[in-house]
PDB file of N, CA and C in Angstrom:
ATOM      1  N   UNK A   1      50.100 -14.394 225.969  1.00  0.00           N
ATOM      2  CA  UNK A   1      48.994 -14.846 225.159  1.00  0.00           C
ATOM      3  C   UNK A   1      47.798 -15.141 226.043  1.00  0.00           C
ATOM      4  N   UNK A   2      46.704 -14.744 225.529  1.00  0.00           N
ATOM      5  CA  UNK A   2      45.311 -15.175 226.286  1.00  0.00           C
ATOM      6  C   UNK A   2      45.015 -16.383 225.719  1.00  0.00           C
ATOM      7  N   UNK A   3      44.545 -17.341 226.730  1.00  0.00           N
ATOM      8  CA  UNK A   3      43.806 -18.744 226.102  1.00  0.00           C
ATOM      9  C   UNK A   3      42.177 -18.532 225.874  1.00  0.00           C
ATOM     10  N   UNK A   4      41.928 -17.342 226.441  1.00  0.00           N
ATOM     11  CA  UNK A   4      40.490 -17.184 225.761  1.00  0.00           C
ATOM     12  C   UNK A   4      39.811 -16.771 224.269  1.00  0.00           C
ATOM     13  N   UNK A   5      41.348 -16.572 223.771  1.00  0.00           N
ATOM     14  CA  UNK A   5      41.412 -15.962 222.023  1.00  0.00           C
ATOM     15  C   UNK A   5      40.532 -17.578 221.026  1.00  0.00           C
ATOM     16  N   UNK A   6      40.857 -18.438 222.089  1.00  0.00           N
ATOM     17  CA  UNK A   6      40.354 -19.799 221.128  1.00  0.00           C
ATOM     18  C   UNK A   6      40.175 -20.742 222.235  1.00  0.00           C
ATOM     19  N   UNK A   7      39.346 -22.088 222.074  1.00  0.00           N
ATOM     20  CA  UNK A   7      38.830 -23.446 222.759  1.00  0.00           C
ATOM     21  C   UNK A   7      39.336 -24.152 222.019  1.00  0.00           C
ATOM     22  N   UNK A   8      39.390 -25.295 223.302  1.00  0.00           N
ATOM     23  CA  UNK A   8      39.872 -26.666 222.379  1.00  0.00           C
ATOM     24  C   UNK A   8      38.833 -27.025 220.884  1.00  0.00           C
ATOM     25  N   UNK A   9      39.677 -27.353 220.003  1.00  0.00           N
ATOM     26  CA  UNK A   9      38.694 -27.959 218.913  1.00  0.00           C
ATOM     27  C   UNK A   9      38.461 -26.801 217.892  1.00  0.00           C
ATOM     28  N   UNK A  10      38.892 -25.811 218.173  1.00  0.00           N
ATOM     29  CA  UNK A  10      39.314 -24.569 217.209  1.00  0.00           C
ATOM     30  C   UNK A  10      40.230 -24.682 216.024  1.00  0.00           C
ATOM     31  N   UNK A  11      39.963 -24.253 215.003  1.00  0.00           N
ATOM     32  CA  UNK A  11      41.037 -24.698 214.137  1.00  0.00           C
ATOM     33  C   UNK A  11      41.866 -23.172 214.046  1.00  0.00           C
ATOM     34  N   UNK A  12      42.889 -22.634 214.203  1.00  0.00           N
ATOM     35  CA  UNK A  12      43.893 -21.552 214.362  1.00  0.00           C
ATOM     36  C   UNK A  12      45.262 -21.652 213.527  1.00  0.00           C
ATOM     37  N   UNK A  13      45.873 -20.284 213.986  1.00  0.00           N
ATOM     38  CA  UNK A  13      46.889 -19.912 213.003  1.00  0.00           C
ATOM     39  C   UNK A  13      47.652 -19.561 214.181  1.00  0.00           C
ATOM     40  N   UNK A  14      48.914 -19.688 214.470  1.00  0.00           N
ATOM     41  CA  UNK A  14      50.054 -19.581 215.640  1.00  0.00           C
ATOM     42  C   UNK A  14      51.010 -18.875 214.696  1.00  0.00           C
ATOM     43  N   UNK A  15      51.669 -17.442 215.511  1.00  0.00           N
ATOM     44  CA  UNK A  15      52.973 -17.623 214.921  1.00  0.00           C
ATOM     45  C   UNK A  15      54.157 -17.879 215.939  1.00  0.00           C
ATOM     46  N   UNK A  16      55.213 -18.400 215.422  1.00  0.00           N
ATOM     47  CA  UNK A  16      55.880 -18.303 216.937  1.00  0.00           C
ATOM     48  C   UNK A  16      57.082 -16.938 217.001  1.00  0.00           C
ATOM     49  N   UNK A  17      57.284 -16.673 218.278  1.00  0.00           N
ATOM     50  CA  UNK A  17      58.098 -15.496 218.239  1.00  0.00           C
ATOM     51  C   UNK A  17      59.456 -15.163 218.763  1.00  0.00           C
ATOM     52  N   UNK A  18      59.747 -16.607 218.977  1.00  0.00           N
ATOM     53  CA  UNK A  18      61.168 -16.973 218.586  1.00  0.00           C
ATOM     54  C   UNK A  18      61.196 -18.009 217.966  1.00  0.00           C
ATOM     55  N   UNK A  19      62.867 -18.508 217.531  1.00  0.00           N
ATOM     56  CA  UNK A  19      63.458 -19.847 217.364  1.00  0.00           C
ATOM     57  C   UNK A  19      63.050 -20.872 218.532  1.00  0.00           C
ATOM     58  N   UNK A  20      62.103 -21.609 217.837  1.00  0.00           N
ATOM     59  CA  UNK A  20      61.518 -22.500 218.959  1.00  0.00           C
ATOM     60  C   UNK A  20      61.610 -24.276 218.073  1.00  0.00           C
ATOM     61  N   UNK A  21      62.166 -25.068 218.931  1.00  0.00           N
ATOM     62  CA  UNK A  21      61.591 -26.379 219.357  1.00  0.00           C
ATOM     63  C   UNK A  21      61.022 -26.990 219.840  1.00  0.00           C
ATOM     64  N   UNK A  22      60.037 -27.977 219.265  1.00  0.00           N
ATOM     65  CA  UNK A  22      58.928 -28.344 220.020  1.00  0.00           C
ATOM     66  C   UNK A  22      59.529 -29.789 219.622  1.00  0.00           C
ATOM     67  N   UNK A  23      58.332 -30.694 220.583  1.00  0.00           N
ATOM     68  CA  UNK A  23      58.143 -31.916 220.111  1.00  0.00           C
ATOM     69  C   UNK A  23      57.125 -32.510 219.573  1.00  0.00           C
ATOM     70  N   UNK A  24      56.983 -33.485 218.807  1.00  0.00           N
ATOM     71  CA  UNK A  24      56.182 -33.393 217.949  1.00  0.00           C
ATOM     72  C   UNK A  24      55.558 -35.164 217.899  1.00  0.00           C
ATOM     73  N   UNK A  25      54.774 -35.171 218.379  1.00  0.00           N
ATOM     74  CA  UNK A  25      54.367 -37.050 218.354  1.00  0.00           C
ATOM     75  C   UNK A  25      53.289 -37.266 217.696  1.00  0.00           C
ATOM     76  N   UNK A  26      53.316 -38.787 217.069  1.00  0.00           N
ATOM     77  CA  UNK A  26      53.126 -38.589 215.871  1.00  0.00           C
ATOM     78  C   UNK A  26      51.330 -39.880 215.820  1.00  0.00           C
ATOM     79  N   UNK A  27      51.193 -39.890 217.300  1.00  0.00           N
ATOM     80  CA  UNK A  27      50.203 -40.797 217.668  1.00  0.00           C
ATOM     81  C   UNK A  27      49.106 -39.945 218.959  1.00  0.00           C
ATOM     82  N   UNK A  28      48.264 -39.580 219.334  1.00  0.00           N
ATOM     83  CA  UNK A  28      47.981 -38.874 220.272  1.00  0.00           C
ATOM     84  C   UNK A  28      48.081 -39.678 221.718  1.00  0.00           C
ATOM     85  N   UNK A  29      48.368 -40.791 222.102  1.00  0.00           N
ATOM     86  CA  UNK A  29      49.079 -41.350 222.778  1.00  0.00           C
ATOM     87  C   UNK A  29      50.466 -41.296 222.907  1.00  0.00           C
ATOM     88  N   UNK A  30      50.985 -40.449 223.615  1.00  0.00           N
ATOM     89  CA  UNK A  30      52.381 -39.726 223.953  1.00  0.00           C
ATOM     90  C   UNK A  30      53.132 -41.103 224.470  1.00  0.00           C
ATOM     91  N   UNK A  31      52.256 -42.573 224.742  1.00  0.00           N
ATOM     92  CA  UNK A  31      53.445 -43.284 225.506  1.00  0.00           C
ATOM     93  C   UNK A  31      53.868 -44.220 224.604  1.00  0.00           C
ATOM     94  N   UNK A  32      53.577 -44.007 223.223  1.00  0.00           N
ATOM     95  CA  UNK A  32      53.427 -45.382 222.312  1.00  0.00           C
ATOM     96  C   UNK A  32      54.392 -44.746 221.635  1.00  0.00           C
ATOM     97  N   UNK A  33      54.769 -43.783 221.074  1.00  0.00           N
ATOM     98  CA  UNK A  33      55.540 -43.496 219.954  1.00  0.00           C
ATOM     99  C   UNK A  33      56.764 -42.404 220.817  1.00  0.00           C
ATOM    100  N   UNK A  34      57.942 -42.255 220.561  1.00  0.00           N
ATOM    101  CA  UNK A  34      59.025 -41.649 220.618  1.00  0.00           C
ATOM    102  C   UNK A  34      58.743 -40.067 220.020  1.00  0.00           C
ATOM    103  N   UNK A  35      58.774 -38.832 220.535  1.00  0.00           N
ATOM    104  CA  UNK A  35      58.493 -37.679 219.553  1.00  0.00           C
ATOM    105  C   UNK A  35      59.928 -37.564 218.757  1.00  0.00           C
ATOM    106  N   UNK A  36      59.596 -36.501 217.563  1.00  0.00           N
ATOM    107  CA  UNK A  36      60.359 -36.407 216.544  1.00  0.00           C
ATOM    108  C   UNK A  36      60.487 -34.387 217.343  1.00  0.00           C
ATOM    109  N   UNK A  37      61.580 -34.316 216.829  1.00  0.00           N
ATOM    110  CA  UNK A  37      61.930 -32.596 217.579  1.00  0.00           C
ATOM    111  C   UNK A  37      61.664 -31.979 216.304  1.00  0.00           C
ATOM    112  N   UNK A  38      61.055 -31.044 216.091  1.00  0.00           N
ATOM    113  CA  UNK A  38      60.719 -30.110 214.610  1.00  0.00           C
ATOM    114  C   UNK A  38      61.052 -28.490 215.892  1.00  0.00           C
ATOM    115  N   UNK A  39      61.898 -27.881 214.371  1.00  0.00           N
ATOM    116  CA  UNK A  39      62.674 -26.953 214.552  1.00  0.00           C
ATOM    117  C   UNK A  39      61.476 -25.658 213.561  1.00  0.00           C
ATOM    118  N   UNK A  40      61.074 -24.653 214.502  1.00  0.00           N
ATOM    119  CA  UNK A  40      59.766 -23.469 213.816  1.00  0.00           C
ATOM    120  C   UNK A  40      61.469 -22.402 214.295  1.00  0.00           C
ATOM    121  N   UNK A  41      61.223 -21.542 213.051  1.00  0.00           N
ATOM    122  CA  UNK A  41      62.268 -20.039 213.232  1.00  0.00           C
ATOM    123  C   UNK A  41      61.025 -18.590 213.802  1.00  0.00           C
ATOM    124  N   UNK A  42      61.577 -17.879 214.170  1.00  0.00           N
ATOM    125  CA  UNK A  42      60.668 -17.003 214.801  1.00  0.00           C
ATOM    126  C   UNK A  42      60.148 -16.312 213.259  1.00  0.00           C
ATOM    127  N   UNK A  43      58.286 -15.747 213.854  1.00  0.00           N
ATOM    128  CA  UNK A  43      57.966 -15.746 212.621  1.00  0.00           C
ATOM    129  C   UNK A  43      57.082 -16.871 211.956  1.00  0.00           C
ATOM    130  N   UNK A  44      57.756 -17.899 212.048  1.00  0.00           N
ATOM    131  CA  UNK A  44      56.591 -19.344 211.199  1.00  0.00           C
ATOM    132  C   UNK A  44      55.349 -19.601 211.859  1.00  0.00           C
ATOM    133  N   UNK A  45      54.668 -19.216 210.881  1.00  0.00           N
ATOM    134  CA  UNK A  45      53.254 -19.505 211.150  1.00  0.00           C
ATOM    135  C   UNK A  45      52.689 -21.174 210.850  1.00  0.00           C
ATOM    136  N   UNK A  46      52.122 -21.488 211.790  1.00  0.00           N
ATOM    137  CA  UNK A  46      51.461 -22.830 212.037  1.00  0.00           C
ATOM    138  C   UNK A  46      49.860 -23.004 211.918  1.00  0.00           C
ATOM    139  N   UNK A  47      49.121 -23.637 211.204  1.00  0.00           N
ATOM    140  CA  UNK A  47      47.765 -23.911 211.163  1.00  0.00           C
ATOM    141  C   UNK A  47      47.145 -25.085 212.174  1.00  0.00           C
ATOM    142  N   UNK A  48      46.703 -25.002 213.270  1.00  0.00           N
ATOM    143  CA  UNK A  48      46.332 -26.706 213.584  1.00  0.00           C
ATOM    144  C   UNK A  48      45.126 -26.345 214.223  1.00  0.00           C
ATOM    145  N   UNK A  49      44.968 -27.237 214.985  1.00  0.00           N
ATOM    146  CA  UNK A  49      43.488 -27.450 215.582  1.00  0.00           C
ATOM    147  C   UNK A  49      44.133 -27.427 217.308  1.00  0.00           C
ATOM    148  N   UNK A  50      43.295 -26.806 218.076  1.00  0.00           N
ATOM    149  CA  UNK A  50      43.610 -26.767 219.308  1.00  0.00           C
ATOM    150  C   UNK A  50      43.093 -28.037 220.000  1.00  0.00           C
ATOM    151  N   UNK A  51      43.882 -28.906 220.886  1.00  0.00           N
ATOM    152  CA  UNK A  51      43.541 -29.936 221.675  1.00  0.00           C
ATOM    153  C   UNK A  51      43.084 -29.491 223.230  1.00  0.00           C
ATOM    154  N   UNK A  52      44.095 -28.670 223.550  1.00  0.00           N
ATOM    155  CA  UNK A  52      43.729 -28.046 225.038  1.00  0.00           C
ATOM    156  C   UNK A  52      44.526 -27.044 225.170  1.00  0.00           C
ATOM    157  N   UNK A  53      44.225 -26.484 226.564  1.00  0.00           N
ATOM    158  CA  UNK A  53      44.731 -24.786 226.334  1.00  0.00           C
ATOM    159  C   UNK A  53      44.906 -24.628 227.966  1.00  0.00           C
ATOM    160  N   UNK A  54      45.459 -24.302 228.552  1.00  0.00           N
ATOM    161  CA  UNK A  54      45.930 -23.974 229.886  1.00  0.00           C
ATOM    162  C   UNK A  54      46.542 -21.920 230.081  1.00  0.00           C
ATOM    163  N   UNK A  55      47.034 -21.931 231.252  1.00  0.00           N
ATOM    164  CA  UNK A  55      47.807 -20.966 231.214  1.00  0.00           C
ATOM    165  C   UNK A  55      49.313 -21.223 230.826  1.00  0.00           C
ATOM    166  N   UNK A  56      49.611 -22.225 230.661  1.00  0.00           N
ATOM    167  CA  UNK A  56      51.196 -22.376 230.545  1.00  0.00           C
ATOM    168  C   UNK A  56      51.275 -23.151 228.863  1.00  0.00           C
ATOM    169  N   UNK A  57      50.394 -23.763 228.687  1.00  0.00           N
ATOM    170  CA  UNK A  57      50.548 -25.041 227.858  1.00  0.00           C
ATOM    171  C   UNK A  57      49.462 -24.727 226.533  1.00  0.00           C
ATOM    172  N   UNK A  58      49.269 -25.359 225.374  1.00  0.00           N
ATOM    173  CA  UNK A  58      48.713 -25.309 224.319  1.00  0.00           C
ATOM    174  C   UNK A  58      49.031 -26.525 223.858  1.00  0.00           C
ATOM    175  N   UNK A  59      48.106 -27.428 223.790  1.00  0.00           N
ATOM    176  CA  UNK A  59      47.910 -28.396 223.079  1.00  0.00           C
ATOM    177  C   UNK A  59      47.277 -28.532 222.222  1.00  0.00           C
ATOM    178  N   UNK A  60      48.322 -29.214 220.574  1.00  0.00           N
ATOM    179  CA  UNK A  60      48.011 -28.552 218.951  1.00  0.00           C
ATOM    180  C   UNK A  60      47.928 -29.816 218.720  1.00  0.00           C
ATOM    181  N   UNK A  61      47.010 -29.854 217.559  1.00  0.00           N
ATOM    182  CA  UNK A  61      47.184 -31.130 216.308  1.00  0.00           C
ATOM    183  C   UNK A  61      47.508 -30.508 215.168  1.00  0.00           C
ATOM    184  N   UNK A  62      48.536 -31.210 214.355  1.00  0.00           N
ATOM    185  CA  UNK A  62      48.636 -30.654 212.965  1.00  0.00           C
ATOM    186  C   UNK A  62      47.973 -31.443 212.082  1.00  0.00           C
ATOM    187  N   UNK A  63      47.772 -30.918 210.974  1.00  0.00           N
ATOM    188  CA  UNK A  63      46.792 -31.966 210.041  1.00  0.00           C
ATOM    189  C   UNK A  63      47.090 -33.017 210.103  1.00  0.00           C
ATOM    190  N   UNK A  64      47.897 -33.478 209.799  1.00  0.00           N
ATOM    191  CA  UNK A  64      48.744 -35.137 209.786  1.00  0.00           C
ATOM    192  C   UNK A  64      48.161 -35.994 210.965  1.00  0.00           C
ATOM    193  N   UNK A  65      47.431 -34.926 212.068  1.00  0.00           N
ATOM    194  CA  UNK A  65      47.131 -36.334 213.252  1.00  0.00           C
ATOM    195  C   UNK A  65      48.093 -36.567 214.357  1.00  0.00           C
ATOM    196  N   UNK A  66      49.365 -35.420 213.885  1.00  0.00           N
ATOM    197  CA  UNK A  66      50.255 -35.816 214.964  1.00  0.00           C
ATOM    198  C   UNK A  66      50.015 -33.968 215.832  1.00  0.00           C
ATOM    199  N   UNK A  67      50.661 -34.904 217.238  1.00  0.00           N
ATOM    200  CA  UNK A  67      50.211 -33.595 218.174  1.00  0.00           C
ATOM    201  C   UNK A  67      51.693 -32.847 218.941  1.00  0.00           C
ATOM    202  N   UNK A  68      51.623 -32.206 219.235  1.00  0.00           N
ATOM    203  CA  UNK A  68      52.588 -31.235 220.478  1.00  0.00           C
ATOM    204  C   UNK A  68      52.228 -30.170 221.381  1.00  0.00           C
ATOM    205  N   UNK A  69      52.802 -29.905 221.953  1.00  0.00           N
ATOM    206  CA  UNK A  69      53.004 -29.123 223.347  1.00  0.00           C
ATOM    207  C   UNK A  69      53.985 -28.226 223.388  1.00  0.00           C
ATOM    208  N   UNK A  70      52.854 -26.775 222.855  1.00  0.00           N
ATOM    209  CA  UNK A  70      54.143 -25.924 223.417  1.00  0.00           C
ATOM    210  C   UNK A  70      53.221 -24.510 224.275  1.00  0.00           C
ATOM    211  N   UNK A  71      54.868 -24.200 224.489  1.00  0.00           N
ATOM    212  CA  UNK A  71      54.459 -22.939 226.106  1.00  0.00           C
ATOM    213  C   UNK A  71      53.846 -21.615 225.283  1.00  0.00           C
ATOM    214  N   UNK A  72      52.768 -21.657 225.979  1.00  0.00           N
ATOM    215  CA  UNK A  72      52.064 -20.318 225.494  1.00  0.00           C
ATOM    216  C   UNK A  72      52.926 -18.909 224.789  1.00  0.00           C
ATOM    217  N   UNK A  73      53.902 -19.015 226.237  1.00  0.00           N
ATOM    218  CA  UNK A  73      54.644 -17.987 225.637  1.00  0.00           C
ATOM    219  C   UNK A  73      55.606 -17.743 223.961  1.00  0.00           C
ATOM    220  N   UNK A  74      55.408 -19.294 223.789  1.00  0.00           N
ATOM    221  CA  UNK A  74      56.201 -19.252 222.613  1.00  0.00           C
ATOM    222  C   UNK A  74      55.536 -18.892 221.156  1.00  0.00           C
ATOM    223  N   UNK A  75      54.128 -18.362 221.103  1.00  0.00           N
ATOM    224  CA  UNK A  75      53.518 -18.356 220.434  1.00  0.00           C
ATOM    225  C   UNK A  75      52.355 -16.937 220.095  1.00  0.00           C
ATOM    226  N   UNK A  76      52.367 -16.737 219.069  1.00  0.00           N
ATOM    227  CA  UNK A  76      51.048 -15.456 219.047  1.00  0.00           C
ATOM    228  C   UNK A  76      49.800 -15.807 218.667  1.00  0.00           C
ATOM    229  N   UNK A  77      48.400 -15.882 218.822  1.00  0.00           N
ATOM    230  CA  UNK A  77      47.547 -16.491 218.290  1.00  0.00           C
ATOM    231  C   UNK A  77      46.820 -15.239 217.129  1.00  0.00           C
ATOM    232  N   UNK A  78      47.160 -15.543 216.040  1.00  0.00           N
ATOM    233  CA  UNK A  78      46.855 -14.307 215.178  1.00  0.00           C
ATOM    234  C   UNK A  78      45.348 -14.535 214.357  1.00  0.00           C
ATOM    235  N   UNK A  79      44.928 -15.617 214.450  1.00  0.00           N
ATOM    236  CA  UNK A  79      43.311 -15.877 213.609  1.00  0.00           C
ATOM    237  C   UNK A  79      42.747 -17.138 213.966  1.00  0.00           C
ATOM    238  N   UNK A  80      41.508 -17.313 213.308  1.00  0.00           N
ATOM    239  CA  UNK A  80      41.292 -18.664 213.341  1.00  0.00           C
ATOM    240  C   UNK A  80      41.162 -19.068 211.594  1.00  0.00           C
ATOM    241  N   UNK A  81      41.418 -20.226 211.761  1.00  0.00           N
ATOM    242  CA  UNK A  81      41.621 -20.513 210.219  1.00  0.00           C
ATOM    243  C   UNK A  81      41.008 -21.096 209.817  1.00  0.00           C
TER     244      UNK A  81
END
């Protein structure tokens, strides 16, 4: 995946392209709250807003306000939404 397809603060569409687990926290302060593990099947498409973007890493918000971290590779960036 290229991180130049989108910037932080983008609102996007992910699909992922395997059976992937992420973690999922539910405060954007990662040290206050415990994450919850949410289970995506390859295929599920995700809507969020991009937080940050690396070569390895993608940092998402989902509407709800809660955020995660997952590996580029686990993901296709198919639009912006």
């Amino acid at each position: 995946m290229k991180t130049q397809d989108f910037e932080e603060g983008d609102d996007v569409v992910f699909m992922f392209l395997g059976d992937t687990l992420i973690e999922v926290f539910e405060n954007e302060d990662i040290e206050l709250h415990k994450p919850v593990e949410e289970a995506f099947a390859k295929g599920d498409e995700i809507d969020v807003t991009v937080c940050s973007a690396d070569e390895h890493t993608i940092g998402i918000q989902f509407g709800d306000g809660s955020i995660a971290f997952i590996h580029t590779g686990s993901v296709e960036f198919l639009r912006f939404s």
